[in-house]
Protein backbone atom coordinates (compact mmCIF):
# COMPACT_ATOMS: atom_id res chain seq x y z
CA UNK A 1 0.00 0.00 0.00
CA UNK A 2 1.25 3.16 -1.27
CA UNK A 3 -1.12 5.97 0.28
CA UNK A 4 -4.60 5.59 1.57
CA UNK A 5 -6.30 5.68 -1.64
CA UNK A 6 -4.74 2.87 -3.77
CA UNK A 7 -3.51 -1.13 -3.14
CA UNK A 8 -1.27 -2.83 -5.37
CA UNK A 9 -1.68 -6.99 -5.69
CA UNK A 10 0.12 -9.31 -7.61
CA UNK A 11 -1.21 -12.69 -7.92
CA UNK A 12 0.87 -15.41 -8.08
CA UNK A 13 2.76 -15.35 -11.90
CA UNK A 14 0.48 -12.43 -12.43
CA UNK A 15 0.80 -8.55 -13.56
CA UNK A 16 -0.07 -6.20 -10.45
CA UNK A 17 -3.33 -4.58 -10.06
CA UNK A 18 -3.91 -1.38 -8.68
CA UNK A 19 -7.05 -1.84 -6.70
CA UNK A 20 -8.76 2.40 -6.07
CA UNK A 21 -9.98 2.87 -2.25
CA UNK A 22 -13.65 4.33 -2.49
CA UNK A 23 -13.59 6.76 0.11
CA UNK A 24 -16.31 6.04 3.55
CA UNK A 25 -18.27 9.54 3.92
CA UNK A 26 -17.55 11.50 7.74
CA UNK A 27 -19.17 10.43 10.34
CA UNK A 28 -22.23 12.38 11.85
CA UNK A 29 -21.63 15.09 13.71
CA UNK A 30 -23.74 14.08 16.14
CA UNK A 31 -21.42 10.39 16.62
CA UNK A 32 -19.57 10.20 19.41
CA UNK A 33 -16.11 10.42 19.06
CA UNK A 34 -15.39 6.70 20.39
CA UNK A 35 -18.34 5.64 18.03
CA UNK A 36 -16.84 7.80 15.27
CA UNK A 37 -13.56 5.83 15.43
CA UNK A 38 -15.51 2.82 14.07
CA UNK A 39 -17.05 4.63 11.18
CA UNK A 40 -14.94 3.77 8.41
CA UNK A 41 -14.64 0.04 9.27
CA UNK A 42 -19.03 -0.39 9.77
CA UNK A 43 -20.07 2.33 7.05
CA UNK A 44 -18.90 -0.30 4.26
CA UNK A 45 -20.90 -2.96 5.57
CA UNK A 46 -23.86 -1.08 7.01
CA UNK A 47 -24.05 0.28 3.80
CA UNK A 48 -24.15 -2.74 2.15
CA UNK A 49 -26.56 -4.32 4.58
CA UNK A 50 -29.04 -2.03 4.05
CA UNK A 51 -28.39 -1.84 0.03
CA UNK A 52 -29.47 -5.58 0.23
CA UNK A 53 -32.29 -4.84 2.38
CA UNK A 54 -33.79 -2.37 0.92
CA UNK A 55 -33.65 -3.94 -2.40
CA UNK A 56 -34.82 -7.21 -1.33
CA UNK A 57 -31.82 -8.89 -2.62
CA UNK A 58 -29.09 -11.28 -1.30
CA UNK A 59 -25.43 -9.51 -1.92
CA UNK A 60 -22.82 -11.90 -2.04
CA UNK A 61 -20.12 -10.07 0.14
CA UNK A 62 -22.58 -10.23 3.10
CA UNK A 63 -22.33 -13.30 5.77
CA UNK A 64 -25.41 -15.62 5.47
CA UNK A 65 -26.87 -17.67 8.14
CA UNK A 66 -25.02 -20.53 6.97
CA UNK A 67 -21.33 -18.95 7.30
CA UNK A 68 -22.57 -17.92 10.94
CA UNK A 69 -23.19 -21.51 11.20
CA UNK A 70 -20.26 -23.07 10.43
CA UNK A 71 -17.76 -20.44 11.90
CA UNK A 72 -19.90 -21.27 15.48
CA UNK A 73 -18.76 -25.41 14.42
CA UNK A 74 -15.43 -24.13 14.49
CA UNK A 75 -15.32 -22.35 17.23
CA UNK A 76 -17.37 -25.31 19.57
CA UNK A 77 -14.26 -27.67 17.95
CA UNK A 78 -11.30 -24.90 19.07
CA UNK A 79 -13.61 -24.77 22.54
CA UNK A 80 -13.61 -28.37 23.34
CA UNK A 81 -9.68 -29.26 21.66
CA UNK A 82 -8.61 -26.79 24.63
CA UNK A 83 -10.82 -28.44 27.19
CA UNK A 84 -9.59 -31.92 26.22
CA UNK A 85 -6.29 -31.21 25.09
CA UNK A 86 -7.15 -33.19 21.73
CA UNK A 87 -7.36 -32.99 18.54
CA UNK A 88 -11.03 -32.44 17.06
CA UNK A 89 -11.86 -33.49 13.29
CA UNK A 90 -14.06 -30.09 12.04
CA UNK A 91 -16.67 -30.81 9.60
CA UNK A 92 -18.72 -28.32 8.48
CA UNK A 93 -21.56 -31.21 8.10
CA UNK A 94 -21.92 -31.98 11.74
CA UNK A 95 -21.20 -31.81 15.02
CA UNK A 96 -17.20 -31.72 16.28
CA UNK A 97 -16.35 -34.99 17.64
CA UNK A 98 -12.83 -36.47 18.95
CA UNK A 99 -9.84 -37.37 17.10
């Protein structure tokens, strides 16, 4: 990253890419200022959010139900390796269960 408005990316035996920043608007005025300093990082996706909302239509950069579901399998699998020091085989199908 050069400045804050551009990001260069090379993919593997690939040319680089400049990729522009779109710039996030100001916060309200009326924000907070420790509510303000997460602005940038939730406009994006509150803006998106409501885009698909408000449109009635599924955007595909959005979490669905299902990702919720199987980053929650994960995390029960890390949450019961450290509790029994094992190894846990993660499916994404099913329930964790011991290696």
């Amino acid at each position: 990253m050069k400045n804050d408005k551009e990001v260069w990316i090379q993919p593997k035996n690939g040319e680089k890419e400049m990729i522009p920043l779109s710039r996030t608007p100001l916060p309200p005025s009326e924000m907070g200022e420790s509510a303000s300093r997460y602005f940038a990082a939730a406009h994006p996706f509150l803006d998106n959010l409501a885009t698909s909302i408000l449109s009635d239509q599924p955007s595909p950069t959005l979490p669905t139900f299902e990702d919720g579901h199987r980053i929650q399998i994960i995390l029960d699998s890390v949450r019961q390796s450290h509790e029994t020091g094992k190894r846990v085989h993660v499916s994404t199908n099913q329930e964790p269960t011991s290696v």
